[in-house]
PDB file of N, CA and C in Angstrom:
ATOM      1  N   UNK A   1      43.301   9.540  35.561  1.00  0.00           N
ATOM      2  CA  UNK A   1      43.595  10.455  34.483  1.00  0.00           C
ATOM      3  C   UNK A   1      42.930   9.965  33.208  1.00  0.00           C
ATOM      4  N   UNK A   2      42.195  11.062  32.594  1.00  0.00           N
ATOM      5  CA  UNK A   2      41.815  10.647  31.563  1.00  0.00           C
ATOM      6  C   UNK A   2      42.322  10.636  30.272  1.00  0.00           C
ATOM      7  N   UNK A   3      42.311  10.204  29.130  1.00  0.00           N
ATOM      8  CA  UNK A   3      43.144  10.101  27.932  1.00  0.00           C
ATOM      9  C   UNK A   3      42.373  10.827  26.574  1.00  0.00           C
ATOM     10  N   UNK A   4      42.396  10.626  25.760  1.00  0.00           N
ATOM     11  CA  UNK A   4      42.149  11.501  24.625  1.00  0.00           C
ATOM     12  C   UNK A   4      40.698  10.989  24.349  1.00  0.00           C
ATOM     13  N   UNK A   5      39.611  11.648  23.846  1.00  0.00           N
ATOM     14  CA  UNK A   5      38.469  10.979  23.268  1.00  0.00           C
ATOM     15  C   UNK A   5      38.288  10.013  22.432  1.00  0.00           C
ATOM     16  N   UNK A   6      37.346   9.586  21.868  1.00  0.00           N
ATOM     17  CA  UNK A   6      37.774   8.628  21.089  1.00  0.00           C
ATOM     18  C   UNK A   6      37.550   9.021  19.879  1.00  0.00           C
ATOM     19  N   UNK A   7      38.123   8.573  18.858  1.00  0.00           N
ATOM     20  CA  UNK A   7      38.987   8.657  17.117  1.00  0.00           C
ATOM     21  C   UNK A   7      37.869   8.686  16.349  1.00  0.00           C
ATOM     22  N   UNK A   8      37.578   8.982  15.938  1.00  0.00           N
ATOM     23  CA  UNK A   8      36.219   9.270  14.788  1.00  0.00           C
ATOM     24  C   UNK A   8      37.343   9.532  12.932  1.00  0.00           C
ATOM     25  N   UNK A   9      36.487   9.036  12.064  1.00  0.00           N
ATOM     26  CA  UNK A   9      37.022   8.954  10.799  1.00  0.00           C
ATOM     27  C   UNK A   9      36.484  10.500   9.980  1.00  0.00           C
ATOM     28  N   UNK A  10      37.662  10.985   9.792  1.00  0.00           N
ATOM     29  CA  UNK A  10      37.248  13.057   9.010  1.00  0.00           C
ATOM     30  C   UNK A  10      36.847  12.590   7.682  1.00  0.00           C
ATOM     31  N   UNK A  11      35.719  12.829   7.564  1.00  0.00           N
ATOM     32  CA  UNK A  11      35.186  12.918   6.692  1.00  0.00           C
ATOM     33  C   UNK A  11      35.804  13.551   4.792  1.00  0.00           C
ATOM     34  N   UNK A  12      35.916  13.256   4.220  1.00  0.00           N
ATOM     35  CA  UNK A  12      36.411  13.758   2.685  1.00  0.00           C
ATOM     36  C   UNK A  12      35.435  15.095   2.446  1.00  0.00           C
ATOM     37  N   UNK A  13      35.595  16.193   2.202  1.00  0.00           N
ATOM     38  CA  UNK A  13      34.625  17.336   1.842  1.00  0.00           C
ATOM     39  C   UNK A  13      35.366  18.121   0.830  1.00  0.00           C
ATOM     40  N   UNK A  14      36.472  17.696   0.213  1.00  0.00           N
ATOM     41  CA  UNK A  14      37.038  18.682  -0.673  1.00  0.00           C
ATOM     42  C   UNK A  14      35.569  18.386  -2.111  1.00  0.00           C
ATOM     43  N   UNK A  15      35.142  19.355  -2.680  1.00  0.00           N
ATOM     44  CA  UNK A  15      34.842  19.582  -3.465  1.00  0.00           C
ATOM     45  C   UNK A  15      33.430  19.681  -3.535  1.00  0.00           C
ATOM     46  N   UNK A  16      33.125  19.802  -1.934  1.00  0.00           N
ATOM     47  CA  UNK A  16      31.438  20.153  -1.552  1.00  0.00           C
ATOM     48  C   UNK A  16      31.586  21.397  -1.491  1.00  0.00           C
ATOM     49  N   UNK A  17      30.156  22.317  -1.695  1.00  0.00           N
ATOM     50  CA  UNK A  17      29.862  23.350  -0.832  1.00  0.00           C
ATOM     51  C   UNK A  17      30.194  23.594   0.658  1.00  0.00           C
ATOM     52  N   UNK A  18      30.779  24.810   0.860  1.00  0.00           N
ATOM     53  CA  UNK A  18      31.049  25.362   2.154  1.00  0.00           C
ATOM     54  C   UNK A  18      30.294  24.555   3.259  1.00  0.00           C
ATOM     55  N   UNK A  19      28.863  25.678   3.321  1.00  0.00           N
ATOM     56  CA  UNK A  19      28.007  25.274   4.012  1.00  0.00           C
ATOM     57  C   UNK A  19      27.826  23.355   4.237  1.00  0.00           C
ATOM     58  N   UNK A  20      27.755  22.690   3.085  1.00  0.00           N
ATOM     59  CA  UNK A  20      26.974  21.378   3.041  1.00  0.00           C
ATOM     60  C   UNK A  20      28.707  20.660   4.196  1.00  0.00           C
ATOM     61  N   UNK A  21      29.647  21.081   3.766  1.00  0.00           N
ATOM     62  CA  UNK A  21      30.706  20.476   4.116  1.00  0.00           C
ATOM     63  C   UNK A  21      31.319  20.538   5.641  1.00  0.00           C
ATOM     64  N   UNK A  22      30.824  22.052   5.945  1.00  0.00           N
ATOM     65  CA  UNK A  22      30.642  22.107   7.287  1.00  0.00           C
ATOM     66  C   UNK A  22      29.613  21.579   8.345  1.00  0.00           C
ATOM     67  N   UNK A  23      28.624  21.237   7.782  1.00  0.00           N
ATOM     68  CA  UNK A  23      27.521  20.430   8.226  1.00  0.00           C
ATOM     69  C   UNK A  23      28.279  19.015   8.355  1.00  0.00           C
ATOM     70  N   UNK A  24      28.626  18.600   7.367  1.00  0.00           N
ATOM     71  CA  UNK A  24      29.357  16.902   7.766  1.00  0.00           C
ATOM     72  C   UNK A  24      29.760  16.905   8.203  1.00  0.00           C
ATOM     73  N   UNK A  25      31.351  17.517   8.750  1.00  0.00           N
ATOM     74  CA  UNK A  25      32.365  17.859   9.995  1.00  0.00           C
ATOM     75  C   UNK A  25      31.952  17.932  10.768  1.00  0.00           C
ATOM     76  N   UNK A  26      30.732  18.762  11.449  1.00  0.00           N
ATOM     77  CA  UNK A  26      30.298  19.168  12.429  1.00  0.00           C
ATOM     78  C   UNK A  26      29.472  17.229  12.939  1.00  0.00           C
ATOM     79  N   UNK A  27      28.913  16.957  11.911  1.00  0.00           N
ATOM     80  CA  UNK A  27      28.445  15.914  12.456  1.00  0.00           C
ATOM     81  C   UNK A  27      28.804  14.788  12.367  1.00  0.00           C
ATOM     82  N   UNK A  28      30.352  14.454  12.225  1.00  0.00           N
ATOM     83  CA  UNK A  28      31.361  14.203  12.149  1.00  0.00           C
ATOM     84  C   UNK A  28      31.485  13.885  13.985  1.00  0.00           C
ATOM     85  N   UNK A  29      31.579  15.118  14.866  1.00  0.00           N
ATOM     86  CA  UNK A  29      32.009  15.160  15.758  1.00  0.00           C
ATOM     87  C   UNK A  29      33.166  16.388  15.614  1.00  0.00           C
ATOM     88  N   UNK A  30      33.380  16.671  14.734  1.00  0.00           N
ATOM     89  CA  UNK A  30      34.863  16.896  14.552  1.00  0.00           C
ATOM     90  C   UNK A  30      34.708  19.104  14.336  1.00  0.00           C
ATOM     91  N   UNK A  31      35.244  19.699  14.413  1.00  0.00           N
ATOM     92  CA  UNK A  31      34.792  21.358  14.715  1.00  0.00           C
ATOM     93  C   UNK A  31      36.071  21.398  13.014  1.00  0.00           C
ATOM     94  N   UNK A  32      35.163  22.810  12.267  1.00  0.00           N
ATOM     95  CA  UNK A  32      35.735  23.278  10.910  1.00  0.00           C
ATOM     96  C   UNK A  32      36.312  24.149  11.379  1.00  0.00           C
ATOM     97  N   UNK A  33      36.884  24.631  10.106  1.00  0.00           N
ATOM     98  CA  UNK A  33      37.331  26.170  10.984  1.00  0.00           C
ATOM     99  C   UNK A  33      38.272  26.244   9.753  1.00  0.00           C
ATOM    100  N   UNK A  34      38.599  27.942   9.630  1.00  0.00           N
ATOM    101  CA  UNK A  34      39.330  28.371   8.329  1.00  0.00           C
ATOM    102  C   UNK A  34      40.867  28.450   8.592  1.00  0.00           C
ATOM    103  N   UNK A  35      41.600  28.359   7.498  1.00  0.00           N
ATOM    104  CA  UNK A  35      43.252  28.488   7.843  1.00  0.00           C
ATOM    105  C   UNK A  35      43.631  29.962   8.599  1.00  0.00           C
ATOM    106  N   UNK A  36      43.124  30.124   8.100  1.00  0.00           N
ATOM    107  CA  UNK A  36      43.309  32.528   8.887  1.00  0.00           C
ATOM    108  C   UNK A  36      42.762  32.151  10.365  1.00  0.00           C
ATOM    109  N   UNK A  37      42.195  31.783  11.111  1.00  0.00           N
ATOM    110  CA  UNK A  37      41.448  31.829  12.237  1.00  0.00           C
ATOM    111  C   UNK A  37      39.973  32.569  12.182  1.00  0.00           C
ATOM    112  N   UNK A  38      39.542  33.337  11.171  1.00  0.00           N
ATOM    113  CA  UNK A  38      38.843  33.677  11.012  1.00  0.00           C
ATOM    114  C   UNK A  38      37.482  32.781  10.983  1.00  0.00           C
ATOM    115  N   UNK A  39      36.322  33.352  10.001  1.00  0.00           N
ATOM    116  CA  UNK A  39      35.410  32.558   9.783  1.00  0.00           C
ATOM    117  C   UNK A  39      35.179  31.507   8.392  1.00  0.00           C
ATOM    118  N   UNK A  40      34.510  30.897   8.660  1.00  0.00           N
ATOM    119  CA  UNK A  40      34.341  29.912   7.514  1.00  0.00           C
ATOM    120  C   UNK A  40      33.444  30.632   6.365  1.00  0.00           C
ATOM    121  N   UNK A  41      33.234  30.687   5.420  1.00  0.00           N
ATOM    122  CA  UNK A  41      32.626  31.090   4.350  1.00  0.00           C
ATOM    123  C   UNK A  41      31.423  30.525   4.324  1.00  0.00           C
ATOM    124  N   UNK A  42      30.250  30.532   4.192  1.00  0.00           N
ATOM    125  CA  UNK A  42      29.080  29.261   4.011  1.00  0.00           C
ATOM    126  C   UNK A  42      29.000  29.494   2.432  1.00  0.00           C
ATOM    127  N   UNK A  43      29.676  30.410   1.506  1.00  0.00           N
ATOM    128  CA  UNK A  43      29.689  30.310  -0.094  1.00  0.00           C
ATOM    129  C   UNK A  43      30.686  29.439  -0.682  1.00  0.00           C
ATOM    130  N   UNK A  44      30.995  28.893  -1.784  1.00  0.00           N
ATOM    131  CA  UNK A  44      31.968  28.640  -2.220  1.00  0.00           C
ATOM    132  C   UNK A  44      32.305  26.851  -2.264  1.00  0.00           C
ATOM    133  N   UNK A  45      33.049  26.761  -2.630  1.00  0.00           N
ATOM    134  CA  UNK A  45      33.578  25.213  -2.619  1.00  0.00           C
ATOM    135  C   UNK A  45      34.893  25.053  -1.900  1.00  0.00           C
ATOM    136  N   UNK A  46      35.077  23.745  -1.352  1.00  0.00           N
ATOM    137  CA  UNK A  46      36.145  23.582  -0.406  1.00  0.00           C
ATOM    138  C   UNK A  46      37.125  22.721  -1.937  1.00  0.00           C
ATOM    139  N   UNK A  47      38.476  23.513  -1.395  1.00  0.00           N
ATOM    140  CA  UNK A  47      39.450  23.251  -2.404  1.00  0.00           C
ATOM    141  C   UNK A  47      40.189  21.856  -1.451  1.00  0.00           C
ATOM    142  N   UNK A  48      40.519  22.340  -0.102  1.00  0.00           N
ATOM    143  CA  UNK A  48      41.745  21.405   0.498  1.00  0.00           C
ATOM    144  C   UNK A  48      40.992  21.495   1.969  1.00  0.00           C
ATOM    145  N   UNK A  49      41.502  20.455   2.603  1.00  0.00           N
ATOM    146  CA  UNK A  49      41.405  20.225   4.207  1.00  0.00           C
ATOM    147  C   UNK A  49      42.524  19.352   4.700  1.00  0.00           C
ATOM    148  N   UNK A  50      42.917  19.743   6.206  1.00  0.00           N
ATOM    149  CA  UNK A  50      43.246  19.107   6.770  1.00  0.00           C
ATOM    150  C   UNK A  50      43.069  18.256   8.009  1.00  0.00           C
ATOM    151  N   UNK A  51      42.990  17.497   8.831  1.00  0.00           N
ATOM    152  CA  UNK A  51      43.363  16.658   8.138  1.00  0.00           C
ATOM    153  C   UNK A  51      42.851  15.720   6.453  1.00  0.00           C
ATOM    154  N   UNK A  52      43.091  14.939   5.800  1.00  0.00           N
ATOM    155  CA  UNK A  52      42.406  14.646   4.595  1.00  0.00           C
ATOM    156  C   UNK A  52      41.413  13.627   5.453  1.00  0.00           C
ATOM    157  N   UNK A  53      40.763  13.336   4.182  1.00  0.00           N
ATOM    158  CA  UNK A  53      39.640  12.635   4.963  1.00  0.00           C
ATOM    159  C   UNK A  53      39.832  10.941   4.679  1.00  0.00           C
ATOM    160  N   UNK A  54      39.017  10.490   6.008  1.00  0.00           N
ATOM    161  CA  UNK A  54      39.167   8.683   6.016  1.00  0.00           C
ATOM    162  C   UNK A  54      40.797   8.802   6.729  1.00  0.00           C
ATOM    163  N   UNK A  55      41.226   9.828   7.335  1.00  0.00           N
ATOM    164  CA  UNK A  55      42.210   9.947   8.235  1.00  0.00           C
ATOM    165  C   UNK A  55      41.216   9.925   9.855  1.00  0.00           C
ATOM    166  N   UNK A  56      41.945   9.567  10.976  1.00  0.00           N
ATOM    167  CA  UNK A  56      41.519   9.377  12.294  1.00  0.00           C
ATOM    168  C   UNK A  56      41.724  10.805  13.067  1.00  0.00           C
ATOM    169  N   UNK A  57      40.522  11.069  13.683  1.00  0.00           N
ATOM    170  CA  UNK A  57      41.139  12.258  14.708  1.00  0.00           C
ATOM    171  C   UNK A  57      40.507  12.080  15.875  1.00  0.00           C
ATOM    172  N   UNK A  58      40.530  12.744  16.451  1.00  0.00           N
ATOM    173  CA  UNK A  58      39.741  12.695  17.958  1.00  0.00           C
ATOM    174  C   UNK A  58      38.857  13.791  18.146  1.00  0.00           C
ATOM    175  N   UNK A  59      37.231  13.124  18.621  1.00  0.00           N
ATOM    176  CA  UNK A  59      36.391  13.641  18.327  1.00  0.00           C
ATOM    177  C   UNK A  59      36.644  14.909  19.240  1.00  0.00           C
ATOM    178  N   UNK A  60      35.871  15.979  18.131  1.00  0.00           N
ATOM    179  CA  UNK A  60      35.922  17.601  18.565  1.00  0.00           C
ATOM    180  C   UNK A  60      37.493  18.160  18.060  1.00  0.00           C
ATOM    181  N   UNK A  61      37.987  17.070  17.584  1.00  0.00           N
ATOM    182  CA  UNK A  61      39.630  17.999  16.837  1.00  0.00           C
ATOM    183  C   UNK A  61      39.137  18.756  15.901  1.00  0.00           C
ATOM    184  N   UNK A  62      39.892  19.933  15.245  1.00  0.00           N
ATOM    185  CA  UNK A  62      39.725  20.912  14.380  1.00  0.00           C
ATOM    186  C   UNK A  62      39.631  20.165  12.558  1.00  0.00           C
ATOM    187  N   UNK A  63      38.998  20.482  11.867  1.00  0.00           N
ATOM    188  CA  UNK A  63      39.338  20.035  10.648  1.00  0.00           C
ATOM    189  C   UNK A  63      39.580  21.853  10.073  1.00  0.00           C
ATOM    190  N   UNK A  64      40.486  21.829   9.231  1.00  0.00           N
ATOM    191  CA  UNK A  64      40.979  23.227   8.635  1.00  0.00           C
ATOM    192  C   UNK A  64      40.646  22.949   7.428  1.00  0.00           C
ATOM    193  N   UNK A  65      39.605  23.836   6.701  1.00  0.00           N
ATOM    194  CA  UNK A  65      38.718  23.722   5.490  1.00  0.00           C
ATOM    195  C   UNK A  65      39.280  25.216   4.673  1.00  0.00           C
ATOM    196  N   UNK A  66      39.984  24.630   3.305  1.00  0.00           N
ATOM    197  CA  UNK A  66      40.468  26.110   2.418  1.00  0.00           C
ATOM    198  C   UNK A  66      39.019  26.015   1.134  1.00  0.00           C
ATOM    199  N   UNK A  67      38.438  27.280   1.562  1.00  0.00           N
ATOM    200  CA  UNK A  67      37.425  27.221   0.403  1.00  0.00           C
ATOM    201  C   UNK A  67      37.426  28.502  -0.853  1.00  0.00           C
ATOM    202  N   UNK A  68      37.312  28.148  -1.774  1.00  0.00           N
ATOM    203  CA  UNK A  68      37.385  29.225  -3.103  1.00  0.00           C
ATOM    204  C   UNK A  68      36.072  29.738  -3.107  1.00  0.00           C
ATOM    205  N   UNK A  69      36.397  30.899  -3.346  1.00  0.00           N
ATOM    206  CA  UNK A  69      35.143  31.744  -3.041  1.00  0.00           C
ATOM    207  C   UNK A  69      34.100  31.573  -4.056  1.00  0.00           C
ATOM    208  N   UNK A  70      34.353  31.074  -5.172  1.00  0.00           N
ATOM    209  CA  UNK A  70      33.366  31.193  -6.148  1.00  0.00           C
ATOM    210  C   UNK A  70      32.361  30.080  -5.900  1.00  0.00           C
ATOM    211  N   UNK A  71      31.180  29.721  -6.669  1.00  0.00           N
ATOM    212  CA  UNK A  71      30.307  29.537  -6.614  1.00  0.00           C
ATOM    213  C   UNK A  71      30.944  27.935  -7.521  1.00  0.00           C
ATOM    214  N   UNK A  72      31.587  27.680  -8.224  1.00  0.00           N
ATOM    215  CA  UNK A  72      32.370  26.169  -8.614  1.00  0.00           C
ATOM    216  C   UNK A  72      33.800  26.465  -8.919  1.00  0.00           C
ATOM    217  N   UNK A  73      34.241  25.246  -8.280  1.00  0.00           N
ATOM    218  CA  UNK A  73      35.577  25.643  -8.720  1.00  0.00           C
ATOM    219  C   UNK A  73      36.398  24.777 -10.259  1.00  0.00           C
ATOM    220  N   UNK A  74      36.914  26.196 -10.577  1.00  0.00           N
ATOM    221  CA  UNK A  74      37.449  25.913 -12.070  1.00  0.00           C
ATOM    222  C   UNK A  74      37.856  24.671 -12.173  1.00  0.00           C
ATOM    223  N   UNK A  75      37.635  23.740 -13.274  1.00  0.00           N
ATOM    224  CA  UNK A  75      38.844  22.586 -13.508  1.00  0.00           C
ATOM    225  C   UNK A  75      40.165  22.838 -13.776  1.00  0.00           C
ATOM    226  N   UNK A  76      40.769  22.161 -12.810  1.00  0.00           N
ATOM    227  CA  UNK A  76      42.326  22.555 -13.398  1.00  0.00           C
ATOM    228  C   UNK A  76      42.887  23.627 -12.093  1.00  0.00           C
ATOM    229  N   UNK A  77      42.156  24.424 -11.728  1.00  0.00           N
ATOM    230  CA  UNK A  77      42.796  25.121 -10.789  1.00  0.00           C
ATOM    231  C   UNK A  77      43.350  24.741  -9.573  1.00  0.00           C
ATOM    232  N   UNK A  78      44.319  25.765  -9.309  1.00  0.00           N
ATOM    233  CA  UNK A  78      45.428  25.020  -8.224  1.00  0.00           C
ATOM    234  C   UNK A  78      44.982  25.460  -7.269  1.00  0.00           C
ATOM    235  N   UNK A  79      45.085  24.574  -6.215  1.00  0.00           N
ATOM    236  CA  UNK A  79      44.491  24.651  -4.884  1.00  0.00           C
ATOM    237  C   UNK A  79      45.426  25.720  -3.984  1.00  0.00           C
ATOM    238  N   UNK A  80      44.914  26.569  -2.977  1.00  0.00           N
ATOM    239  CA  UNK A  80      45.927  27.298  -1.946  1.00  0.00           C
ATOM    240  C   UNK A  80      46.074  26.030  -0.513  1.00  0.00           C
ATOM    241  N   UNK A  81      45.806  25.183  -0.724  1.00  0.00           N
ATOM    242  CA  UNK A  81      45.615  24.672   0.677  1.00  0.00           C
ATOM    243  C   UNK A  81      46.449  23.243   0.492  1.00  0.00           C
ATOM    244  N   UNK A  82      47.409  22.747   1.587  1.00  0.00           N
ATOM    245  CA  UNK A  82      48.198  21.545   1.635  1.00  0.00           C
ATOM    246  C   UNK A  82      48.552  20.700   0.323  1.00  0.00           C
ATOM    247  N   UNK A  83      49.463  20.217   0.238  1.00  0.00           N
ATOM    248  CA  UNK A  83      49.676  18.968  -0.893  1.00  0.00           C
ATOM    249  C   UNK A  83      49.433  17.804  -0.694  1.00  0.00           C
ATOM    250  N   UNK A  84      49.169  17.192   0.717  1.00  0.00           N
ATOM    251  CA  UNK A  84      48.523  15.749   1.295  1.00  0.00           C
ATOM    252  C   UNK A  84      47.099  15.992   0.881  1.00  0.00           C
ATOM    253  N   UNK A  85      46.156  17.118   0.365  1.00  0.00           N
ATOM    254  CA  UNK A  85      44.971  16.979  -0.145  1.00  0.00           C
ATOM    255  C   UNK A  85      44.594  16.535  -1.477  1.00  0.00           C
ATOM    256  N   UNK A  86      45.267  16.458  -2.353  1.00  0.00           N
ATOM    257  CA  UNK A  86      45.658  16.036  -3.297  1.00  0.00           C
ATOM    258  C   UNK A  86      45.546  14.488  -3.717  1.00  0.00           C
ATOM    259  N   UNK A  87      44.250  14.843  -4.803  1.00  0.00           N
ATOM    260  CA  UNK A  87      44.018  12.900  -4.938  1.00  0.00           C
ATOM    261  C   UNK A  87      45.074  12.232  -6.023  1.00  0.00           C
ATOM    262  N   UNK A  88      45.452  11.181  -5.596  1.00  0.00           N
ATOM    263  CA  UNK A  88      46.345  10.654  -6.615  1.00  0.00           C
ATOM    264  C   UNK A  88      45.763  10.233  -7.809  1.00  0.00           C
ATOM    265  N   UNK A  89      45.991  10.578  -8.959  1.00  0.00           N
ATOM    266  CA  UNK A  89      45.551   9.807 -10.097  1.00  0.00           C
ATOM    267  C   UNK A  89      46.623   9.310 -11.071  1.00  0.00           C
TER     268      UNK A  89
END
C-alpha cells in the first residue's frame, strides 16, 4: 500500500499577479484553483491563499488562491479570503 506523496513547501503568492502566481504553484508541484470551483482569473492580484505559504502539502494538493480583480490592490483593503493569510506585523 502506498502512502501519500511526498510534502513539498506552498509557496507565499499573496500579493503577486494572478497569472505570475499560478505559474509558481503549478511549479510548486502543487494545482491552484479558485474558492467558487470555478476558474482562476489570470488578471488581478492574489489577496489570500490557502494553504499559507512555507506551510507543507503534498505534492499535487490544491492551493485555493482569492484574487481581486483589479489590476493592484488598494492599500489597506480587506481581504475576502481566510484570516491565517494574514501577515503579522
Amino acid at each position: 500500500m502506498r502512502g501519500p506523496g511526498p510534502v513539498t513547501e506552498v509557496p507565499d503568492v499573496v500579493g503577486l499577479g494572478a497569472d505570475d502566481a499560478c505559474d509558481i504553484v503549478r511549479r510548486a508541484g502543487l494545482k491552484p484553483v479558485p474558492p467558487d470551483g470555478g476558474e482562476l482569473p489570470m488578471s488581478g492580484i492574489v489577496t489570500a491563499q490557502r494553504p499559507i505559504g512555507a506551510a507543507g502539502a503534498v505534492e499535487g494538493a490544491e492551493v485555493v488562491l482569492w484574487v481581486h480583480p483589479g489590476k493592484e490592490s488598494p492599500v489597506g483593503a480587506a481581504s475576502t479570503g481566510p484570516l491565517e493569510s494574514a501577515s503579522p506585523d
